[in-house]
C-alpha atoms as a PDB file:
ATOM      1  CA  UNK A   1     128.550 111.316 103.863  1.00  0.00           C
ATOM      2  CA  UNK A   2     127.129 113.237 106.675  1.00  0.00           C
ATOM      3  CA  UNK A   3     125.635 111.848 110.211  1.00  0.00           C
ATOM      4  CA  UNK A   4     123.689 115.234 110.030  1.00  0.00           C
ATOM      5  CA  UNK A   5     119.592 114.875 110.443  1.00  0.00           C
ATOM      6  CA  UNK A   6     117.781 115.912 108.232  1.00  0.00           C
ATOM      7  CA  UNK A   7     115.137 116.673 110.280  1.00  0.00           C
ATOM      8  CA  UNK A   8     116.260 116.873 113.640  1.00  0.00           C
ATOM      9  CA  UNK A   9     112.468 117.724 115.142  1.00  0.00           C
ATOM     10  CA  UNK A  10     111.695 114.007 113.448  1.00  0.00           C
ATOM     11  CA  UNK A  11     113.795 112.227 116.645  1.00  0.00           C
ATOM     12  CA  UNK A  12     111.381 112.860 119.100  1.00  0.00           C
ATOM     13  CA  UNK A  13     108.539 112.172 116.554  1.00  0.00           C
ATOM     14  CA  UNK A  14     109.973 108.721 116.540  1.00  0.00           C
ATOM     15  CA  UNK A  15     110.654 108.032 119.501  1.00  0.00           C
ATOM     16  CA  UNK A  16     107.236 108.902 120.452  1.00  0.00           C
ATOM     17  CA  UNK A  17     106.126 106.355 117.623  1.00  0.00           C
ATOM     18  CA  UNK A  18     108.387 103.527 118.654  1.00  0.00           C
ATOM     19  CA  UNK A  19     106.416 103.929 122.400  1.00  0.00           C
ATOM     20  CA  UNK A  20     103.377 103.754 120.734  1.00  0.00           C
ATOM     21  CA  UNK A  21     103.579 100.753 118.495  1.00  0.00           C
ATOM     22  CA  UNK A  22     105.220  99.129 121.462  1.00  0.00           C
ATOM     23  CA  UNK A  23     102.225  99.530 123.546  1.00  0.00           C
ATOM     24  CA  UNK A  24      99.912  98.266 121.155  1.00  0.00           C
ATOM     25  CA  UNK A  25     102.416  94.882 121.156  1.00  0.00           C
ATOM     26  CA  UNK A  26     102.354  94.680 124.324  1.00  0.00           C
ATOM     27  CA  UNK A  27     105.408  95.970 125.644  1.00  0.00           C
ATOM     28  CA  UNK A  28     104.310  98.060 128.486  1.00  0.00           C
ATOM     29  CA  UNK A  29     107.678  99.209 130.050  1.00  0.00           C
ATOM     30  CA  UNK A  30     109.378  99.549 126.713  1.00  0.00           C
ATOM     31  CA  UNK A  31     110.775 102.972 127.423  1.00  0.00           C
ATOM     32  CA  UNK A  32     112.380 102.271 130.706  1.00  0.00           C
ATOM     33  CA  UNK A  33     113.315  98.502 129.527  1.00  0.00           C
ATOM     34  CA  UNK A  34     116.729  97.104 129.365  1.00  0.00           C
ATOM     35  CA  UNK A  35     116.487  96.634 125.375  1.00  0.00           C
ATOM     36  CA  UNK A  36     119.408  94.304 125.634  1.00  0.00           C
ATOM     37  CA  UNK A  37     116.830  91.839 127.807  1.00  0.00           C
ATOM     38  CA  UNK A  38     114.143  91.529 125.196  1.00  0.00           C
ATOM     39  CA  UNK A  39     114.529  89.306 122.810  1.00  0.00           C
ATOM     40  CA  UNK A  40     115.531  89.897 119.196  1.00  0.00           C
ATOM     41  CA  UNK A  41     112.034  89.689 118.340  1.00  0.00           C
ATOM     42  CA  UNK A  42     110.650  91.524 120.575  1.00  0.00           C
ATOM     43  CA  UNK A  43     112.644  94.468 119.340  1.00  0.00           C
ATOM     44  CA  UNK A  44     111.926  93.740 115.943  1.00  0.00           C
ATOM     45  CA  UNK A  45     108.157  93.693 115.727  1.00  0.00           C
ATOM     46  CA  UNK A  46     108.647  96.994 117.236  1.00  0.00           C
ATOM     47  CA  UNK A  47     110.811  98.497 114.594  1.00  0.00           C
ATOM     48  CA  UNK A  48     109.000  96.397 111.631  1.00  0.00           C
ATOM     49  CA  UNK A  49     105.556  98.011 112.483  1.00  0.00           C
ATOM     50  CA  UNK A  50     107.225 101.265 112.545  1.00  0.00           C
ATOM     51  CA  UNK A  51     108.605 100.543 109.309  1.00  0.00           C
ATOM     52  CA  UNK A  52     104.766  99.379 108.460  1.00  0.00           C
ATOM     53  CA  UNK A  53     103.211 102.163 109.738  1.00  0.00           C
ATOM     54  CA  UNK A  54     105.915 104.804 107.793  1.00  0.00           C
ATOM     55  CA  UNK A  55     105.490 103.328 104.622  1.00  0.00           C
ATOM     56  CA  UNK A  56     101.317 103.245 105.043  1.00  0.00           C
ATOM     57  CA  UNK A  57     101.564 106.711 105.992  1.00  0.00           C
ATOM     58  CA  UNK A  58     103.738 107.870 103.071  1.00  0.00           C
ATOM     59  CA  UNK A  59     101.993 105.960 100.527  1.00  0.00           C
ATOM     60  CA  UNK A  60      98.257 107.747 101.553  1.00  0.00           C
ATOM     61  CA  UNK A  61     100.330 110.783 101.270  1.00  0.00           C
ATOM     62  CA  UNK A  62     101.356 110.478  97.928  1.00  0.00           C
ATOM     63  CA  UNK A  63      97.747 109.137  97.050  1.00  0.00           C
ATOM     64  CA  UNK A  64      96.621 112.002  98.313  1.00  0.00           C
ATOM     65  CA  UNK A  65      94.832 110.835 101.012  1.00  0.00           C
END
């Protein structure tokens, strides 16, 4: 099994998501914040609407949308 990307652009694409969604939450500072002072949840709504957000995106894609 390789740690290799698969699409190493995607990183920054990410990263630029997780901001994003965390902004909308209401997590202001999230890019400078010490992510071992939020709270469990905190960090999760952040990944699970990325996760959200992924899957609605890949599903209009394969609807053609």
């Amino acid at each position: 099994m390789s740690s290799k990307k698969a699409v190493p652009a995607a990183k920054a694409a990410l990263n630029q998501m997780k901001l994003e969604i965390a902004n909308e939450i209401g997590l202001a500072n999230y890019e400078t914040a010490d992510k071992g002072n939020l709270t469990a949840r905190e960090n999760g709504y952040v990944g699970g609407y990325m996760t959200k957000k992924l899957v609605e995106m890949a599903e209009n894609q394969m609807a053609g949308k």
